[in-house]
PDB file of N, CA and C in Angstrom:
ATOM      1  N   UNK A   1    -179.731-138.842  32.150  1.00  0.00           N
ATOM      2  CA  UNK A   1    -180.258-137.733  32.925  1.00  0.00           C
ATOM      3  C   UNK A   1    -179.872-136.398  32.293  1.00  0.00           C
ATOM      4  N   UNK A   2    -178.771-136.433  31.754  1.00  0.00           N
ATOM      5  CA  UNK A   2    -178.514-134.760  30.973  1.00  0.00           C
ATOM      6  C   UNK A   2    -179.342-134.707  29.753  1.00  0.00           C
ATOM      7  N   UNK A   3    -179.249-135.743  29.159  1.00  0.00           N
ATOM      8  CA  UNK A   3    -180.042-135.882  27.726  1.00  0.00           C
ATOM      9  C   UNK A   3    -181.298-135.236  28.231  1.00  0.00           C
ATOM     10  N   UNK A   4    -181.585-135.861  29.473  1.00  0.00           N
ATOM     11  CA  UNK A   4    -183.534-135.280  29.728  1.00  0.00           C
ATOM     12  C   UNK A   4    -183.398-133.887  29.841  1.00  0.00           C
ATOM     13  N   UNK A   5    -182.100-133.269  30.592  1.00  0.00           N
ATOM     14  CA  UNK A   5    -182.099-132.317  31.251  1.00  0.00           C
ATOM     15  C   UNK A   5    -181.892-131.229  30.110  1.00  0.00           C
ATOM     16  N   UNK A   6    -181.184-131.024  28.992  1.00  0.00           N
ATOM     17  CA  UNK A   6    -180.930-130.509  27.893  1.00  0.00           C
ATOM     18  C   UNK A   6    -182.108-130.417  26.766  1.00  0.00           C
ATOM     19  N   UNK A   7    -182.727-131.776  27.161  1.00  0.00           N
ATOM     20  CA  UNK A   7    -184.244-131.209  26.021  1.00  0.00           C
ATOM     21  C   UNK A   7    -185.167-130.588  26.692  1.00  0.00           C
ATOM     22  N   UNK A   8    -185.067-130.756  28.075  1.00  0.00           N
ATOM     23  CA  UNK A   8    -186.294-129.900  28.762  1.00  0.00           C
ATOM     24  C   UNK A   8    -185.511-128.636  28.576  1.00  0.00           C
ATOM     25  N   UNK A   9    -184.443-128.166  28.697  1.00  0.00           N
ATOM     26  CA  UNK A   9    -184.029-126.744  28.244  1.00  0.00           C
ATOM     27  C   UNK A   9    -184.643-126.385  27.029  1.00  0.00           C
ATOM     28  N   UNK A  10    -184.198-127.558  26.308  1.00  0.00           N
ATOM     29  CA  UNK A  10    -184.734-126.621  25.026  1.00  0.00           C
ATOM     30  C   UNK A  10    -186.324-126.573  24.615  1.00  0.00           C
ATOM     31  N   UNK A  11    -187.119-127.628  25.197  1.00  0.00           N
ATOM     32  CA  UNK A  11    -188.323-127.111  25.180  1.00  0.00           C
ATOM     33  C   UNK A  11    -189.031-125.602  25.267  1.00  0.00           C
ATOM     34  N   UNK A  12    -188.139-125.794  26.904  1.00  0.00           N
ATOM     35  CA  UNK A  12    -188.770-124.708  27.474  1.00  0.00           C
ATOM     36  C   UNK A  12    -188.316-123.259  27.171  1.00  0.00           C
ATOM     37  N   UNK A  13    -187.593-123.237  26.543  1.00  0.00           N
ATOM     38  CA  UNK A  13    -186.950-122.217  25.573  1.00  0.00           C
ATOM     39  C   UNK A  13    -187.035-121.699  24.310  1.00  0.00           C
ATOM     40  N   UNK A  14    -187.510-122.598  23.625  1.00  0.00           N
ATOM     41  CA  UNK A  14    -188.019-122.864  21.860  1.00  0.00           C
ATOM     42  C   UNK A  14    -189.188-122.899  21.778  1.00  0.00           C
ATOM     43  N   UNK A  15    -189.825-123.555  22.201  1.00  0.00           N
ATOM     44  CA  UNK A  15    -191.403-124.328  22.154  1.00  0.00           C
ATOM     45  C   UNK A  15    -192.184-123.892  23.002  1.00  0.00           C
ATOM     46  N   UNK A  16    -192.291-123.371  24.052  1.00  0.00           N
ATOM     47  CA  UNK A  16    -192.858-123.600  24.644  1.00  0.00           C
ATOM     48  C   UNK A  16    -193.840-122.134  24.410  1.00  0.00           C
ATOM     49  N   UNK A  17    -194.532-121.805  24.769  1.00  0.00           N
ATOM     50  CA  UNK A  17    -195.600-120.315  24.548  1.00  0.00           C
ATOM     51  C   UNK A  17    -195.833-119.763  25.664  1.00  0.00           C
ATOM     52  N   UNK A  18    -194.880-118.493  26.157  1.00  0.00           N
ATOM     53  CA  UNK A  18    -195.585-117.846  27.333  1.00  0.00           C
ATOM     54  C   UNK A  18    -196.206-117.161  27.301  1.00  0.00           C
ATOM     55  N   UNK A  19    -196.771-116.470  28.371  1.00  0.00           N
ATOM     56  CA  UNK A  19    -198.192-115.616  28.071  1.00  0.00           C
ATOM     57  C   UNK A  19    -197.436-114.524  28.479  1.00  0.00           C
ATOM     58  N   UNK A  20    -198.206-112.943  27.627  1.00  0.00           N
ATOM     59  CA  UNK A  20    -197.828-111.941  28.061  1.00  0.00           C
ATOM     60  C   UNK A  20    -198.383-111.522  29.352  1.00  0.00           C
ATOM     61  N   UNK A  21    -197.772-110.359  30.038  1.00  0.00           N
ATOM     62  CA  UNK A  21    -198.091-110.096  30.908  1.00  0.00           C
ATOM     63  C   UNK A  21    -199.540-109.507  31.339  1.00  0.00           C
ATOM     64  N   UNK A  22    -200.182-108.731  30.354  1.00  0.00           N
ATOM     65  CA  UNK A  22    -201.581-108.456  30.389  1.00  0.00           C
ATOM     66  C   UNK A  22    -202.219-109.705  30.604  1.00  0.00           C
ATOM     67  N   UNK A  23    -201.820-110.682  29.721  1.00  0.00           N
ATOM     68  CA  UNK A  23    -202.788-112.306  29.655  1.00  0.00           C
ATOM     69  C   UNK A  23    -202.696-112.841  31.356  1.00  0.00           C
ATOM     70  N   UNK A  24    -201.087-112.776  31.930  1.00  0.00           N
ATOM     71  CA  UNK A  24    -201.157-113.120  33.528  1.00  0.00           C
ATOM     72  C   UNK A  24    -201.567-112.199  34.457  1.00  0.00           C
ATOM     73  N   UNK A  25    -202.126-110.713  33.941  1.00  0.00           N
ATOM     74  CA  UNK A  25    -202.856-109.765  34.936  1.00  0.00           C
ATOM     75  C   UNK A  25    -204.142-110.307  35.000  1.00  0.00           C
ATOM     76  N   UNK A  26    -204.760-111.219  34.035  1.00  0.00           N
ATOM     77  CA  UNK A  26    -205.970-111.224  33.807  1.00  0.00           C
ATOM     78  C   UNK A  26    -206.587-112.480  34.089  1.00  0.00           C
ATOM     79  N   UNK A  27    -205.558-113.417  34.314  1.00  0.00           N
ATOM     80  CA  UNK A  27    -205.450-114.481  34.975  1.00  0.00           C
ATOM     81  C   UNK A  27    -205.568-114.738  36.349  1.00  0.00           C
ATOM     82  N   UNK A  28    -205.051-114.042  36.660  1.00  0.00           N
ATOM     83  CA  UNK A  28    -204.442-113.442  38.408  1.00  0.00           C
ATOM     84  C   UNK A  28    -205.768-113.497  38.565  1.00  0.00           C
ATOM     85  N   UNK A  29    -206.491-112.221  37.982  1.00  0.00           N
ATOM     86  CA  UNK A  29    -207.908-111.251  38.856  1.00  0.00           C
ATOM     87  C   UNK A  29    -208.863-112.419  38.394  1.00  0.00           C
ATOM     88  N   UNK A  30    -208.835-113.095  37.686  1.00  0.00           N
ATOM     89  CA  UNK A  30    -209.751-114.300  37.757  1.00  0.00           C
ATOM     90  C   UNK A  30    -209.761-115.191  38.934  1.00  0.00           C
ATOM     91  N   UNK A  31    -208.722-115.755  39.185  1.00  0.00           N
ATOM     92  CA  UNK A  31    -208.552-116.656  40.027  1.00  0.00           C
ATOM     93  C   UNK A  31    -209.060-116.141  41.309  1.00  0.00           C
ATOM     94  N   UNK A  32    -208.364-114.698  41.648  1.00  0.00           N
ATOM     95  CA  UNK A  32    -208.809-113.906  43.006  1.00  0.00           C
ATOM     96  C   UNK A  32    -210.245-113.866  42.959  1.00  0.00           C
ATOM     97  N   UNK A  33    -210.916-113.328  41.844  1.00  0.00           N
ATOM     98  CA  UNK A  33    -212.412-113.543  41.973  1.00  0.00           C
ATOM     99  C   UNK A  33    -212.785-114.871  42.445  1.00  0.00           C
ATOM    100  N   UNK A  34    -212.544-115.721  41.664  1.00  0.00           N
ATOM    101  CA  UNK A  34    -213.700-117.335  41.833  1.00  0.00           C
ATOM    102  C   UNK A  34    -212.745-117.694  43.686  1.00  0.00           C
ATOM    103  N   UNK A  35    -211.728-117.237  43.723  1.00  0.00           N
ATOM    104  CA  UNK A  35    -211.169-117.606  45.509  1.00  0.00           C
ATOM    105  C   UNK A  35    -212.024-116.777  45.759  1.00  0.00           C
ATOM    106  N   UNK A  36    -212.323-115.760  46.032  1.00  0.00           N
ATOM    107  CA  UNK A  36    -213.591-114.523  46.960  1.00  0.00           C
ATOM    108  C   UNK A  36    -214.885-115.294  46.781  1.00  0.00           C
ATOM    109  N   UNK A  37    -215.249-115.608  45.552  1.00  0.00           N
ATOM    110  CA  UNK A  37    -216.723-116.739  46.096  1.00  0.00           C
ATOM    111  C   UNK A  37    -216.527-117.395  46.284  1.00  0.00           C
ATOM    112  N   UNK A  38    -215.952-118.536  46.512  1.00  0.00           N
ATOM    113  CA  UNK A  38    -215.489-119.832  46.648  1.00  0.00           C
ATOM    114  C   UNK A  38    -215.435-119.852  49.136  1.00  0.00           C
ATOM    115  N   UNK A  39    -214.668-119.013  49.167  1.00  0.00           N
ATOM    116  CA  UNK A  39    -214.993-118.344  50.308  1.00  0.00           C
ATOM    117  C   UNK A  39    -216.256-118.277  50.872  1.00  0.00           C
ATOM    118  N   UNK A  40    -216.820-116.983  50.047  1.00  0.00           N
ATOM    119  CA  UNK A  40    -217.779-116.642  50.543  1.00  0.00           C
ATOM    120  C   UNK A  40    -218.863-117.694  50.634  1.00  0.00           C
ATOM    121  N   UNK A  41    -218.973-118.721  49.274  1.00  0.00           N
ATOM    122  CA  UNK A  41    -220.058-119.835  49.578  1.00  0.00           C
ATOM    123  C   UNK A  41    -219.694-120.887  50.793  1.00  0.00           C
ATOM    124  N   UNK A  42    -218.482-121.181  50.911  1.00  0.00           N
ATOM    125  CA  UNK A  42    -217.907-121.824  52.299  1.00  0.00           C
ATOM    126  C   UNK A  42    -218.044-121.151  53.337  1.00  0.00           C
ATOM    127  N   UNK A  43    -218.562-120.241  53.214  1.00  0.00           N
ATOM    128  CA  UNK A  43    -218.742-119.395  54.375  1.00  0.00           C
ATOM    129  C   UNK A  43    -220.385-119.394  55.027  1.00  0.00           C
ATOM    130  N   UNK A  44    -220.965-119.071  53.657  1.00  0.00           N
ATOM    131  CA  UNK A  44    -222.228-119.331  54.009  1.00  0.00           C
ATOM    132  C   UNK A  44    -222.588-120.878  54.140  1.00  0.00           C
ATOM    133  N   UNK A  45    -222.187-121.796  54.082  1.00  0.00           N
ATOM    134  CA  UNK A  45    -222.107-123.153  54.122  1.00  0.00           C
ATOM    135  C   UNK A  45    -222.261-123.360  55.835  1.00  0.00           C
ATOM    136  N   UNK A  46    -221.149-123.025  56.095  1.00  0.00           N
ATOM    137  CA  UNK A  46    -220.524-122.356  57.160  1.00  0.00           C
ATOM    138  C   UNK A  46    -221.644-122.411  58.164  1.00  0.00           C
ATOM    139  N   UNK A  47    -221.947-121.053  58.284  1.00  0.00           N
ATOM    140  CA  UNK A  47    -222.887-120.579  59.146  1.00  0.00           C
ATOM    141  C   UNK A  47    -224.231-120.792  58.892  1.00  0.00           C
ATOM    142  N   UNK A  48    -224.875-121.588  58.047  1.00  0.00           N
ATOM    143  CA  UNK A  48    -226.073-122.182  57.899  1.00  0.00           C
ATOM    144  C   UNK A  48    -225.590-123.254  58.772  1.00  0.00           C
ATOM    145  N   UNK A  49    -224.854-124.501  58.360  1.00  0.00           N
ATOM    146  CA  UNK A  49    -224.491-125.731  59.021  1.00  0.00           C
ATOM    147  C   UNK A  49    -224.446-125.231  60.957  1.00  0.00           C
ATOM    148  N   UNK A  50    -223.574-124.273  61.120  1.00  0.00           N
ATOM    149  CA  UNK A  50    -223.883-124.149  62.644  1.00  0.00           C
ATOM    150  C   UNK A  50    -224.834-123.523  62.895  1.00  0.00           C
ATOM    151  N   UNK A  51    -225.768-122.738  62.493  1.00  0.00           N
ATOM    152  CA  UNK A  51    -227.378-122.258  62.587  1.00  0.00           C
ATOM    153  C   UNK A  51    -227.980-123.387  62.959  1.00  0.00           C
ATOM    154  N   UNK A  52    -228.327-124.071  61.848  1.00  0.00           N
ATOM    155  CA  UNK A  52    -228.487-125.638  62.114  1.00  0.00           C
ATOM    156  C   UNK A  52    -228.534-125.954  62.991  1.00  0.00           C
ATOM    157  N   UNK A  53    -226.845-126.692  63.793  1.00  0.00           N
ATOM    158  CA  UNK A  53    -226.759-127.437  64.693  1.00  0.00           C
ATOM    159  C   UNK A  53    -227.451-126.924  66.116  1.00  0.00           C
ATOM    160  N   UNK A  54    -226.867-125.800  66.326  1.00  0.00           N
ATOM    161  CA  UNK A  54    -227.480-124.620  67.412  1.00  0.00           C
ATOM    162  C   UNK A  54    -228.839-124.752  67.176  1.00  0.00           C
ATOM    163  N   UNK A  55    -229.456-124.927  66.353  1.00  0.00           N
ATOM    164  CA  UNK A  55    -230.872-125.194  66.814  1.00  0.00           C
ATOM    165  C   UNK A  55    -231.018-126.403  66.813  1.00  0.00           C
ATOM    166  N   UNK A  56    -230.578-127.361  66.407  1.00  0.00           N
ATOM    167  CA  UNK A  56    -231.274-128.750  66.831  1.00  0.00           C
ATOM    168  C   UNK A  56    -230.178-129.104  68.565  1.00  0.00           C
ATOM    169  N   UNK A  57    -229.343-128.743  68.803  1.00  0.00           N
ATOM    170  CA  UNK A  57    -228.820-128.994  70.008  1.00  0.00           C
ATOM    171  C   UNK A  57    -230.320-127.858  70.997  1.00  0.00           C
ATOM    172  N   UNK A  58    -230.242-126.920  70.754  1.00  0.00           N
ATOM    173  CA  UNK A  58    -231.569-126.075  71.571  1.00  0.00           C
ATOM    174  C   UNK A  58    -232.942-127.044  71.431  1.00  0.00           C
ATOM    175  N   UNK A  59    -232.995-127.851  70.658  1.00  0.00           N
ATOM    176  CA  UNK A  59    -234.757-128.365  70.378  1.00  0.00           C
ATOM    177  C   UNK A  59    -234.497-129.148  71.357  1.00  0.00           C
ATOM    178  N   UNK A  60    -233.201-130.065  71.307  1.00  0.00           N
ATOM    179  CA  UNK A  60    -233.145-131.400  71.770  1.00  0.00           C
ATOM    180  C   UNK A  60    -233.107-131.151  73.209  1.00  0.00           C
ATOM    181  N   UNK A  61    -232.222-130.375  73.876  1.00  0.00           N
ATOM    182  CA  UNK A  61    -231.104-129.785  75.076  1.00  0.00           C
ATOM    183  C   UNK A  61    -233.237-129.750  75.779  1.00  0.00           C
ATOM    184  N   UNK A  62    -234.310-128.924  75.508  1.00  0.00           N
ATOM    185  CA  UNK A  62    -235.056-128.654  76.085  1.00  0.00           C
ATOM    186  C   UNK A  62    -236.400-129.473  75.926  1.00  0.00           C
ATOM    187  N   UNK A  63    -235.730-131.021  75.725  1.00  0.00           N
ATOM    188  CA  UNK A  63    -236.657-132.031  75.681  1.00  0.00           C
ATOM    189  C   UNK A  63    -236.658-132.905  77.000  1.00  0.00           C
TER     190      UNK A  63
END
């Protein structure tokens, strides 16, 4: 268990490639974008699906 624990240190210390901070500003505002549509199409999903139902419960309800 230390053996694992000592090379994952040094991986993650030596080897490994972090991104600068511009690269994770730009990352960020990506993700926030595709979450804001991702939303918004669940949203409109949303309120079509109960449009929908509300009218077929109204067709049926006045049969």
């Amino acid at each position: 268990m230390l053996k694992y624990i000592k090379e994952s240190y040094n991986e993650l210390v030596n080897k490994v490639t972090w991104p600068s901070f511009a690269q994770l500003q730009s990352s960020t505002i990506v993700v926030m974008v595709a979450s804001a549509i991702f939303a918004v199409v669940v949203l409109a999903m949303d309120l079509t699906f109960e449009n929908m139902m509300e009218f077929i419960y109204k067709t049926l309800g006045n049969l």
